[in-house]
N, C-alpha and C. Protein backbone atom coordinates (compact mmCIF):
# COMPACT_ATOMS: atom_id res chain seq x y z
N UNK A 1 -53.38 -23.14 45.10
CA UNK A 1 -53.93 -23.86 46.22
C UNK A 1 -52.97 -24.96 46.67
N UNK A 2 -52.13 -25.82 46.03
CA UNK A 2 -51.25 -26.29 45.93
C UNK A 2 -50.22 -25.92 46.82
N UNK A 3 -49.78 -24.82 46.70
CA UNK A 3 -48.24 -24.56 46.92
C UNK A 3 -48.47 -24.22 48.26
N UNK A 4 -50.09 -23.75 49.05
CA UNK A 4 -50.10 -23.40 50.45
C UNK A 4 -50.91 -24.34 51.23
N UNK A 5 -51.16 -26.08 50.71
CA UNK A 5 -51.14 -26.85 51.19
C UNK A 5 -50.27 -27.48 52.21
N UNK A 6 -51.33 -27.70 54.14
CA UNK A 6 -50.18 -27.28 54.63
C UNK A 6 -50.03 -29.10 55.04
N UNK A 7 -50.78 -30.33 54.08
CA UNK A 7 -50.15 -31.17 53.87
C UNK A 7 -49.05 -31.60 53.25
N UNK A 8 -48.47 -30.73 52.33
CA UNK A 8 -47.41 -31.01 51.73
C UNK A 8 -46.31 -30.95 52.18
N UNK A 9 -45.61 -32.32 51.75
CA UNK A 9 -43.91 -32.00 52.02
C UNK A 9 -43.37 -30.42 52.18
N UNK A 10 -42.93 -30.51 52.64
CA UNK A 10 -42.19 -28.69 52.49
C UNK A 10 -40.58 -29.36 52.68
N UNK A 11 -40.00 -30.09 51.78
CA UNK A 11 -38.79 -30.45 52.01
C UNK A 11 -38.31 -31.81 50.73
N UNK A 12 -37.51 -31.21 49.57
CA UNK A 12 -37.48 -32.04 48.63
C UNK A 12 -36.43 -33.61 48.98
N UNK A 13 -36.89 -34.50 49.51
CA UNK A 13 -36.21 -35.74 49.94
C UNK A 13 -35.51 -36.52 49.18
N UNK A 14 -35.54 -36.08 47.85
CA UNK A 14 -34.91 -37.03 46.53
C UNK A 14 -33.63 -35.99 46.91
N UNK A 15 -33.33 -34.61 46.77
CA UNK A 15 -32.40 -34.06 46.72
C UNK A 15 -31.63 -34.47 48.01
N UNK A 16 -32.02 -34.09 49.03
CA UNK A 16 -31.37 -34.88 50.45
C UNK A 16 -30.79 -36.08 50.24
N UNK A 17 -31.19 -36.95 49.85
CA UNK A 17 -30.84 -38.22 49.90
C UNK A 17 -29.47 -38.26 48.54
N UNK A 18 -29.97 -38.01 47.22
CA UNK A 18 -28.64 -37.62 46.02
C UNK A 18 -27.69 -36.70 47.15
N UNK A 19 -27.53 -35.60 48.03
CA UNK A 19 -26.88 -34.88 48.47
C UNK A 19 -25.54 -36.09 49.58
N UNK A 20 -26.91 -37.25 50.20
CA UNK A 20 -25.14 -37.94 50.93
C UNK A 20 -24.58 -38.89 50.49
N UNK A 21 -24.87 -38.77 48.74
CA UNK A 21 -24.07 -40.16 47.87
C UNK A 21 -23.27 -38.79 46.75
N UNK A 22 -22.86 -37.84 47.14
CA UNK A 22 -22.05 -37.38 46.11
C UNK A 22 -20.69 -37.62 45.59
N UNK A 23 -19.83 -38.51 46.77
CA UNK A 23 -18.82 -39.50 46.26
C UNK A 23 -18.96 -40.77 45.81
N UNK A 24 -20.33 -41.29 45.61
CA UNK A 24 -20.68 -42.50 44.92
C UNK A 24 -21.29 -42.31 43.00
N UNK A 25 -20.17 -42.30 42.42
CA UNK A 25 -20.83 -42.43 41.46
C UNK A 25 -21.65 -43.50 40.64
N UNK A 26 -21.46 -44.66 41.22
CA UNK A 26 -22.62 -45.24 40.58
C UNK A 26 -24.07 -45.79 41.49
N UNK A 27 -23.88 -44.83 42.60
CA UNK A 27 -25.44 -44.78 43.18
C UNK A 27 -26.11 -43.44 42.02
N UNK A 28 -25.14 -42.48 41.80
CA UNK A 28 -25.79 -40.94 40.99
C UNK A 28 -26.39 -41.82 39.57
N UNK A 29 -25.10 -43.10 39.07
CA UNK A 29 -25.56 -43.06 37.31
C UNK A 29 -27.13 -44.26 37.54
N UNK A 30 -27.28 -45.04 38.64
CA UNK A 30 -28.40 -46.02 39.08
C UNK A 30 -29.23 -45.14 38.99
N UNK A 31 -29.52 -43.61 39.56
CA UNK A 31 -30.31 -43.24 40.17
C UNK A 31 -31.00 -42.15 38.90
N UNK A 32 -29.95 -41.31 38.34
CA UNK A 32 -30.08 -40.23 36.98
C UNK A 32 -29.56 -40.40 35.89
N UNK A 33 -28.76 -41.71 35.97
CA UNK A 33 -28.12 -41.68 34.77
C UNK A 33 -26.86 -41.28 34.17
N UNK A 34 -26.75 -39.96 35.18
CA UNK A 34 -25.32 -39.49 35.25
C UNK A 34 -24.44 -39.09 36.23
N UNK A 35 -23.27 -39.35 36.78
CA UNK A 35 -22.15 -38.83 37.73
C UNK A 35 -22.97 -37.65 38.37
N UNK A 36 -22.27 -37.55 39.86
CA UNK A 36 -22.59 -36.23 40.25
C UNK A 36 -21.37 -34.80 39.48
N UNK A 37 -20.15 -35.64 39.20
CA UNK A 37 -19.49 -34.24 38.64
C UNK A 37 -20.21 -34.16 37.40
N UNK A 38 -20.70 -35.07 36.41
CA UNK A 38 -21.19 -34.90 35.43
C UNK A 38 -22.25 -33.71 35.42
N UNK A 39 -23.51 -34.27 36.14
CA UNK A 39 -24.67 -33.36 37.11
C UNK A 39 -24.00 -32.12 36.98
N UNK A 40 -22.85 -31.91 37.96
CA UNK A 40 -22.56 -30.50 38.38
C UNK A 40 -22.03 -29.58 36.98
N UNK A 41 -21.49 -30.58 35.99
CA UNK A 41 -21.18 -29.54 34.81
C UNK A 41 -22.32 -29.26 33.80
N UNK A 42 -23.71 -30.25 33.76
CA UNK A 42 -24.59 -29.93 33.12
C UNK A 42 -25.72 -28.84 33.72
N UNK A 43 -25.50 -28.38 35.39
CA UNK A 43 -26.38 -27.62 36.07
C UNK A 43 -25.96 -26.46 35.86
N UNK A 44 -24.16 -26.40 35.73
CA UNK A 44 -23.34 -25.00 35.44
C UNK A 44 -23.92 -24.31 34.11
N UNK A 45 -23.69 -25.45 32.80
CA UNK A 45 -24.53 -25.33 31.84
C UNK A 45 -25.53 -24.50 31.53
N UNK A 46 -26.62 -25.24 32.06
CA UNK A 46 -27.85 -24.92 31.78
C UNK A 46 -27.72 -23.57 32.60
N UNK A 47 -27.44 -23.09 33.75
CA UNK A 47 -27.40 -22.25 34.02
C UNK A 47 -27.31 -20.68 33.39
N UNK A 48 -26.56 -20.88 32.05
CA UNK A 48 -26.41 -20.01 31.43
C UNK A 48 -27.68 -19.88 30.27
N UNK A 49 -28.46 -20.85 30.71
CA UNK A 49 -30.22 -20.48 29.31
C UNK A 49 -30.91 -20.09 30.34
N UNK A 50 -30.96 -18.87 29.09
CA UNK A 50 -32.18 -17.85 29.73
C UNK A 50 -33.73 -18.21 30.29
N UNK A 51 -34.17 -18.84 29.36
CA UNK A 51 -35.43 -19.90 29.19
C UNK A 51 -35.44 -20.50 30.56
N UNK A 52 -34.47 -20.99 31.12
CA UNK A 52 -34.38 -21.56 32.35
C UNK A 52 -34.43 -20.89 33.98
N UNK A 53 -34.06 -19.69 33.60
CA UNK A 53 -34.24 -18.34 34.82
C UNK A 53 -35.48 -18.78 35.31
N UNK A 54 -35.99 -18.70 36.18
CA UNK A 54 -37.23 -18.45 36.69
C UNK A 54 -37.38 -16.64 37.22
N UNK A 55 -38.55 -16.21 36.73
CA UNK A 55 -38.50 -14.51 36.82
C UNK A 55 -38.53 -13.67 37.89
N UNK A 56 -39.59 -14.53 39.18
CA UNK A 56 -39.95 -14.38 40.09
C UNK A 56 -39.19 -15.33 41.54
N UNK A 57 -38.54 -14.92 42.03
CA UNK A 57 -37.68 -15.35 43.46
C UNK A 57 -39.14 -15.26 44.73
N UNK A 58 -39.72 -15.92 45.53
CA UNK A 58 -40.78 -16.22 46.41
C UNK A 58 -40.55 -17.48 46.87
N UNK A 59 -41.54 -17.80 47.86
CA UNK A 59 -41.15 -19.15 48.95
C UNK A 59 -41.28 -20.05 48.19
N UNK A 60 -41.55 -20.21 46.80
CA UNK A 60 -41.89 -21.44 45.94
C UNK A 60 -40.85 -21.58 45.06
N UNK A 61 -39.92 -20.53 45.40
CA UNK A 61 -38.72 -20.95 44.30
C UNK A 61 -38.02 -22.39 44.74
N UNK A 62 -37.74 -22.59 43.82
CA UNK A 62 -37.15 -24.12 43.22
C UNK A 62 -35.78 -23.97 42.89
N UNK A 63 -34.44 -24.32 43.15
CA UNK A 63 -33.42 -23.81 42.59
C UNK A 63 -33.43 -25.01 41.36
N UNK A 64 -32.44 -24.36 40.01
CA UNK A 64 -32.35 -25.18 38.63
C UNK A 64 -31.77 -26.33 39.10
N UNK A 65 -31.05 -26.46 40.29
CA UNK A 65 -30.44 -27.98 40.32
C UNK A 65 -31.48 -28.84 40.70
N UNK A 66 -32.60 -28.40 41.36
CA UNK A 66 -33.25 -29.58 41.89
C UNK A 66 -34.45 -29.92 40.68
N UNK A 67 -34.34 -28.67 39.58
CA UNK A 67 -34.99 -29.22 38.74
C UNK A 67 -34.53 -29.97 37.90
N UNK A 68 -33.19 -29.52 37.55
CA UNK A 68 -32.66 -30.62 36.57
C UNK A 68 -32.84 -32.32 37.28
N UNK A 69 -32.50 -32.10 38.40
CA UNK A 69 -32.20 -33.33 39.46
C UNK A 69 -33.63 -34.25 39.22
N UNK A 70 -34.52 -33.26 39.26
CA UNK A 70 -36.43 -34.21 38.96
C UNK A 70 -36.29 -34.58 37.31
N UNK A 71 -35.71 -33.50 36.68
CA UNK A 71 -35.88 -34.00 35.30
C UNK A 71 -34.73 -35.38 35.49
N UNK A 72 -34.00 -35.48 35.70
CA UNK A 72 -32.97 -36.62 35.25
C UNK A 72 -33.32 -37.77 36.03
N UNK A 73 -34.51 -37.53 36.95
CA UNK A 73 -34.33 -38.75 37.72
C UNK A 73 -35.96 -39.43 36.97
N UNK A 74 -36.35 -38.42 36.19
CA UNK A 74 -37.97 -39.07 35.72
C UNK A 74 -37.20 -39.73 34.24
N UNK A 75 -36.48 -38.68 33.41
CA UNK A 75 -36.02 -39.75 32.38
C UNK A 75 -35.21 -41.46 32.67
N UNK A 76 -34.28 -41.32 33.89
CA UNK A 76 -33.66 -42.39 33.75
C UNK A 76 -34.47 -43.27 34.52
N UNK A 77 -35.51 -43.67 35.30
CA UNK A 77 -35.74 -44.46 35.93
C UNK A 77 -37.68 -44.62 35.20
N UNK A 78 -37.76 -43.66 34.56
CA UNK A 78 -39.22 -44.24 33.86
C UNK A 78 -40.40 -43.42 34.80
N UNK A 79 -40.30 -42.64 35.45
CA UNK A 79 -41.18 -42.23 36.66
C UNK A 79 -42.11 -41.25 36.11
N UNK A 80 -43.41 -41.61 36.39
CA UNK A 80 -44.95 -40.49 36.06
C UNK A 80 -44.52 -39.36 36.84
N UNK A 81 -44.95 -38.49 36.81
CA UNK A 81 -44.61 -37.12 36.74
C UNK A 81 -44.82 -37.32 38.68
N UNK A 82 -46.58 -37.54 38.44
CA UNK A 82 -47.20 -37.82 39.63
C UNK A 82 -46.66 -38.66 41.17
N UNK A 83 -45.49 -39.11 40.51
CA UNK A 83 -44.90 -40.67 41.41
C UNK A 83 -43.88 -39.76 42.03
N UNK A 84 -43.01 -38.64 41.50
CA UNK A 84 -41.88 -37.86 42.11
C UNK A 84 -42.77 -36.43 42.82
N UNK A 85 -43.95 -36.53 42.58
CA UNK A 85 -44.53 -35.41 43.99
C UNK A 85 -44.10 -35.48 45.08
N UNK A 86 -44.40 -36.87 45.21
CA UNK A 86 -44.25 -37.81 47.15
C UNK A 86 -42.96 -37.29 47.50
N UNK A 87 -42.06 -36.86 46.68
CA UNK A 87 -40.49 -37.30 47.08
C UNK A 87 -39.89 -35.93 46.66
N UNK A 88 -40.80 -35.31 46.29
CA UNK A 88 -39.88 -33.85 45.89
C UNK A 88 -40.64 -32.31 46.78
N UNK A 89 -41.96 -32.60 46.94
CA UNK A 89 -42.44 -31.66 47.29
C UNK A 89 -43.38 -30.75 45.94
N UNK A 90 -42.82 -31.04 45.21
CA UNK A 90 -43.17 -29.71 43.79
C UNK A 90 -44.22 -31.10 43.05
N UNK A 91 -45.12 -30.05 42.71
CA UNK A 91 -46.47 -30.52 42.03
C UNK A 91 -46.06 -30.80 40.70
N UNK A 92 -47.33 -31.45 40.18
CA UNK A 92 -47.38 -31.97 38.85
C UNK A 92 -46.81 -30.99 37.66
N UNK A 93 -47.65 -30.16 37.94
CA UNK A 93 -47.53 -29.42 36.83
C UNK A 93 -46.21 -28.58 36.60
N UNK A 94 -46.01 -28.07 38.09
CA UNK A 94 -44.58 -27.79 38.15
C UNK A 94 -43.40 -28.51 37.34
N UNK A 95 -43.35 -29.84 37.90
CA UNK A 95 -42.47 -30.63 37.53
C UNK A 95 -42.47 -30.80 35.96
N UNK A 96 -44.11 -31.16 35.39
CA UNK A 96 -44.06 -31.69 34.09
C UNK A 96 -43.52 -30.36 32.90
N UNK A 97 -43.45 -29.08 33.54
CA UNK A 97 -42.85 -27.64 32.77
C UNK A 97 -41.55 -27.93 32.96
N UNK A 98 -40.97 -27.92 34.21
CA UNK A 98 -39.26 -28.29 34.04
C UNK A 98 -39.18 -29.16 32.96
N UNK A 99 -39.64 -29.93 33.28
CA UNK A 99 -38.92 -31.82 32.70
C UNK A 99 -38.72 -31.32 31.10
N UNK A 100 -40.00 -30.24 30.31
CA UNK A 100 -40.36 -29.83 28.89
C UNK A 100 -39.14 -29.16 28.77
N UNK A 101 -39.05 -27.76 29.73
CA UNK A 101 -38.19 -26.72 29.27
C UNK A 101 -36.41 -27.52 29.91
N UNK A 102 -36.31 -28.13 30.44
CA UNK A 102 -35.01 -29.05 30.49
C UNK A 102 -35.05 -29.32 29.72
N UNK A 103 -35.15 -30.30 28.89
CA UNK A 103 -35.07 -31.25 27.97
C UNK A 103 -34.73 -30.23 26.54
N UNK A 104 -35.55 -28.99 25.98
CA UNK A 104 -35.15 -28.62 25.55
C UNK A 104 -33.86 -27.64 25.32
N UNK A 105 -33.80 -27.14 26.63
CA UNK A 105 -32.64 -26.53 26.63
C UNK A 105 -31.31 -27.32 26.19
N UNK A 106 -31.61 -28.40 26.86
CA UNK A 106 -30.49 -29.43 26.18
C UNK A 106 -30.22 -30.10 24.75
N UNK A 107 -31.37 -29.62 24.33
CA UNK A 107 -32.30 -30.19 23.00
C UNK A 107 -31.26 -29.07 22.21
N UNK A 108 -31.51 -27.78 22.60
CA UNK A 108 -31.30 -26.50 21.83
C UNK A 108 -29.64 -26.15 21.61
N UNK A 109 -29.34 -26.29 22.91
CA UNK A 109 -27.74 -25.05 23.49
C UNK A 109 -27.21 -26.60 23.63
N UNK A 110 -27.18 -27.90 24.18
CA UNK A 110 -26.09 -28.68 24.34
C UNK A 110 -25.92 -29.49 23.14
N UNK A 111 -26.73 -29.86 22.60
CA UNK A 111 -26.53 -30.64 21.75
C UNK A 111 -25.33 -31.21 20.67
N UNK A 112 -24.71 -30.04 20.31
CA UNK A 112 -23.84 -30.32 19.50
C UNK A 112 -22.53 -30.70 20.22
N UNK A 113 -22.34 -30.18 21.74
CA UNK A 113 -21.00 -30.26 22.45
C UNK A 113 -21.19 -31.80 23.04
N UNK A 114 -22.43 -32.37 23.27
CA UNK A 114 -22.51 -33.13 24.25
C UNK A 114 -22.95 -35.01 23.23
N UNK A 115 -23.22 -34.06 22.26
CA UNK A 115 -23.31 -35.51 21.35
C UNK A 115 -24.96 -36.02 21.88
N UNK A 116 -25.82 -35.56 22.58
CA UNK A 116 -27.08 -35.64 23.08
C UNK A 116 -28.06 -34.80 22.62
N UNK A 117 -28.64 -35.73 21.47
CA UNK A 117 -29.70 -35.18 20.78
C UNK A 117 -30.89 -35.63 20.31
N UNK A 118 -31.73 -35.15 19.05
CA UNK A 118 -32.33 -36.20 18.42
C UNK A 118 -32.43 -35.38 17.07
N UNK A 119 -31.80 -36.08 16.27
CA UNK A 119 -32.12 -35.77 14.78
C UNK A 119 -33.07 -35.17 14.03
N UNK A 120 -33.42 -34.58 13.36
CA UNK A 120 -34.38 -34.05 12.91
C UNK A 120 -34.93 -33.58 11.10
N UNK A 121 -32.88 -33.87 10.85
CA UNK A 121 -33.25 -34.16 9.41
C UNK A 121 -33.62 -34.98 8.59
N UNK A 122 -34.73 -35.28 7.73
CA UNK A 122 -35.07 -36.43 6.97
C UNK A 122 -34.43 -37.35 6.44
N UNK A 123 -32.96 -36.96 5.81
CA UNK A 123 -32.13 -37.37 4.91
C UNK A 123 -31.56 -38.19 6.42
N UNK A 124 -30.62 -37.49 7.34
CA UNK A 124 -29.97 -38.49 7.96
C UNK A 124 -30.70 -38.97 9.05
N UNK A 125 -32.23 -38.97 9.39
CA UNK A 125 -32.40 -40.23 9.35
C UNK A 125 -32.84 -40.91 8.71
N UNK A 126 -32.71 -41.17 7.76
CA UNK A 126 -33.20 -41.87 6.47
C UNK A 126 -31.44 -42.93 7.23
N UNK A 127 -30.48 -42.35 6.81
CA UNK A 127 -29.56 -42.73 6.50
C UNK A 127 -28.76 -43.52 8.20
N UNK A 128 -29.52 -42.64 9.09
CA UNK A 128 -29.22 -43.91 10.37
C UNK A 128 -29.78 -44.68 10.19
N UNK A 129 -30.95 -45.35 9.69
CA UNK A 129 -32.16 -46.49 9.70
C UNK A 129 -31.63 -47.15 8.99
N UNK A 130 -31.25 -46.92 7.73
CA UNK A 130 -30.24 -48.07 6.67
C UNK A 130 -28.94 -48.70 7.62
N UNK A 131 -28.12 -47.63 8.20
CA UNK A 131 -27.27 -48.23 9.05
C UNK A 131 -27.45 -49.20 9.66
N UNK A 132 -28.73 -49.10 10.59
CA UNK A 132 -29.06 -50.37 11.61
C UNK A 132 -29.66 -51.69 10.65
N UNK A 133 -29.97 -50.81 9.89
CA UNK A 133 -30.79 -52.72 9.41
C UNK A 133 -29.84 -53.34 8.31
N UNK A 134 -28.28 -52.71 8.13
CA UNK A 134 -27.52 -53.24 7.77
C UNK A 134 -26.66 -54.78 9.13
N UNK A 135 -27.18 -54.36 10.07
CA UNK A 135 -27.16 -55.42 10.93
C UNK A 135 -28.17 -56.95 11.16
N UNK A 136 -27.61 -57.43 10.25
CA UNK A 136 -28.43 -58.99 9.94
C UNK A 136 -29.50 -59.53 11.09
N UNK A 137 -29.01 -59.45 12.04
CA UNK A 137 -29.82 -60.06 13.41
C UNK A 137 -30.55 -58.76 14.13
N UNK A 138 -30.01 -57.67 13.66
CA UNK A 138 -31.28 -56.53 14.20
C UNK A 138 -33.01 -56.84 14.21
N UNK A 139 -33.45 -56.81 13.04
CA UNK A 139 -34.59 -56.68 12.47
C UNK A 139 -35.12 -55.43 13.41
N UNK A 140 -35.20 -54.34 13.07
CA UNK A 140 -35.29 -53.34 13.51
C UNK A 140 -35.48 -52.33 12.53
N UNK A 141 -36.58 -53.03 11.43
CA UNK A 141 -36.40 -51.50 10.40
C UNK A 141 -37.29 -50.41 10.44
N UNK A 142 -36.37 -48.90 10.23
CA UNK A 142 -37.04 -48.07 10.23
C UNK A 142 -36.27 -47.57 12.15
N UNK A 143 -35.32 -48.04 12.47
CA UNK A 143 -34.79 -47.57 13.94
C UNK A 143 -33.87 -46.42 13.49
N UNK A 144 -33.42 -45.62 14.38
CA UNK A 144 -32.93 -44.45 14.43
C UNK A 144 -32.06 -44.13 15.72
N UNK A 145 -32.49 -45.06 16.75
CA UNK A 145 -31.69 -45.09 18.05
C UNK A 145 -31.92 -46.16 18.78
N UNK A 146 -30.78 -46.42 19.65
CA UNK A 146 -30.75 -47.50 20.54
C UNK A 146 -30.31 -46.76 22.12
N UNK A 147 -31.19 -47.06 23.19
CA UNK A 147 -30.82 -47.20 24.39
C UNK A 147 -30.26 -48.48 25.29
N UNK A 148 -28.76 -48.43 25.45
CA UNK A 148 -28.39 -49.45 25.88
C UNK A 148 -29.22 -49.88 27.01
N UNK A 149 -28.93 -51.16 27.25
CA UNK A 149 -29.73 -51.71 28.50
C UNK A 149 -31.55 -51.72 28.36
N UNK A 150 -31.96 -51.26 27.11
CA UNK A 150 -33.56 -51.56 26.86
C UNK A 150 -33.54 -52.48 26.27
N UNK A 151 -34.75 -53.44 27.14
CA UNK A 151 -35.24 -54.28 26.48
C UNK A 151 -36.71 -54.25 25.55
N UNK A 152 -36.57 -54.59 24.14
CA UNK A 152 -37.29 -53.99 23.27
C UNK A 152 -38.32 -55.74 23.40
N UNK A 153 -39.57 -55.72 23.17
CA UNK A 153 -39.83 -57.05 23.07
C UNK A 153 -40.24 -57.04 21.84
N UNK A 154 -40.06 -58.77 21.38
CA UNK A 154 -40.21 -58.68 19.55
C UNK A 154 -41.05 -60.30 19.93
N UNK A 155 -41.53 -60.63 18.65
CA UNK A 155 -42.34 -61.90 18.67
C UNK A 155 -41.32 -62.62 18.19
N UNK A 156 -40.61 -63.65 18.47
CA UNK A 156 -40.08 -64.68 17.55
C UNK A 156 -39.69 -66.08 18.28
N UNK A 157 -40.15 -67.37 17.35
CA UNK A 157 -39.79 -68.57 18.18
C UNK A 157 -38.02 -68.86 18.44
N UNK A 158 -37.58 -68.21 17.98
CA UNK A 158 -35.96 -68.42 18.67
C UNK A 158 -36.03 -67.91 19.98
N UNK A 159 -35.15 -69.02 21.05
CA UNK A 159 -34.99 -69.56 21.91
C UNK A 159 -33.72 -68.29 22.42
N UNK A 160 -33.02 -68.04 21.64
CA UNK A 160 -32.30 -67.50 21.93
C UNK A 160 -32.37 -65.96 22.63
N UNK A 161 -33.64 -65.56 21.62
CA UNK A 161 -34.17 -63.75 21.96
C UNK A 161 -34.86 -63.87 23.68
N UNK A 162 -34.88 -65.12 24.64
CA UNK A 162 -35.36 -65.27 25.63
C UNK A 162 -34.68 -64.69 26.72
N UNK A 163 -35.01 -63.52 27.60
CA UNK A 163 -34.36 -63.00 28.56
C UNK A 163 -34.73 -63.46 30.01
N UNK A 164 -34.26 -62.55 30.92
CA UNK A 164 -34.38 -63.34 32.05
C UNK A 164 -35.59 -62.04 32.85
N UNK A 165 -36.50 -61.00 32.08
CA UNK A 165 -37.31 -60.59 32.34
C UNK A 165 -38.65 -61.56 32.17
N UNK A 166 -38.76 -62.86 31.60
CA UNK A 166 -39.86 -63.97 31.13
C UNK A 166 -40.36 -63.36 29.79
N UNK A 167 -39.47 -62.80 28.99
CA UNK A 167 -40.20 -62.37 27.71
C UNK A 167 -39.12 -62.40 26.69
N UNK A 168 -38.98 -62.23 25.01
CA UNK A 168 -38.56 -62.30 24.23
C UNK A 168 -38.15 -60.85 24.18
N UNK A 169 -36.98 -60.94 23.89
CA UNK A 169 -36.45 -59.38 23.37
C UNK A 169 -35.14 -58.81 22.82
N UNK A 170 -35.21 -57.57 22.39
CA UNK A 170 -33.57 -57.76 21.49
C UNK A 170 -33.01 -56.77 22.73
N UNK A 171 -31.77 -56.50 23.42
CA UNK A 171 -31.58 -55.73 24.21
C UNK A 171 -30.65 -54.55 23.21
C-alpha cells in the first residue's frame, strides 16, 4: 500500500543533493562519514554480496548505491529510520532491511580488509578492555571501542570533564 501511495515522494532527494557535492569531500565525510571515492569503492564492493542482489527488478527497485547511501547516512548522523522517509522516498521497513543486511555484509566480506568490525571473541575482548583501562584518566572499564568525536557523559566534579555541549564528558 505504501509503494502505490500517490503521496509519496517518487524521487530520492538525499541522493540528488550527495550527487552535486561529489568533488567535496568533506561535505560527503559531514554528511556519511565517508569520501565520495571512498563511497564509490565500498558500493563496487558490496556489489559483489550476493545477500545484497535484490531478486526482483520492478518500479520499486532501489539501486545498492542509494541503499548503501541511506545506510551510511543513518549510521553517521544518528537518524530514526522514520526521519530519512521524508528525504529518500523508501519506507520504513524498506530502509530498516537495508541498513541490517548492509551492515552485515560489511560485518561478514569487509571486515578483515577494511579494519571495520566488531569483535566477537571473548578472550580479545577481554584483552581490548584491559588495554583501555590501562589509561589512568579513562575510567572506562569494561570498554572495547571508542568513536572519535563522541561525547560519552560521565558524573564527576572535575571542572575539567566540562564541554561546551553544557554537560560533563570524556570525548
Amino acid at each position: 500500500r505504501w509503494a502505490v501511495d500517490p503521496r509519496r515522494i517518487q524521487h530520492n532527494r538525499l541522493w540528488e543533493q550527495m550527487m552535486m557535492y561529489t568533488e567535496d569531500d568533506d561535505y560527503w565525510i559531514s554528511h556519511t562519514g565517508v569520501s565520495y571515492s571512498i563511497f564509490g569503492q565500498l558500493c563496487r564492493r558490496l556489489e559483489q554480496v550476493d545477500e545484497l542482489r535484490l531478486q526482483r527488478v520492478d518500479e520499486n527497485y532501489v539501486p545498492l548505491r542509494h541503499r548503501i547511501l541511506d545506510t551510511l547516512t543513518i549510521l553517521r548522523n544518528g537518524y530514526r529510520v522514520g526521519a530519512l522517509e521524508t528525504h529518500t522516498g523508501h519506507s520504513r521497513s524498506s530502509v530498516k532491511e537495508w541498513r541490517k543486511r548492509i551492515c552485515d555484509a560489511i560485518n561478514e566480506h569487509l571486515r578483515h580488509e577494511s579494519g571495520m568490525y566488531l569483535e566477537t571473541d571473548v578472550h580479545k575482548l577481554k584483552e581490548i578492555a584491559r588495554g583501555f583501562e590501562m589509561f589512568t584518566r579513562s575510567q572506562l572499564p569494561h570498554c572495547i571501542g571508542i568513536v572519535d568525536g563522541t561525547h560519552i557523559r560521565i558524573r564527576s566534579g572535575d571542572l575539567s570533564y566540562a564541554n561546551h555541549k553544557g554537560f560533563k564528558s570524556i570525548n
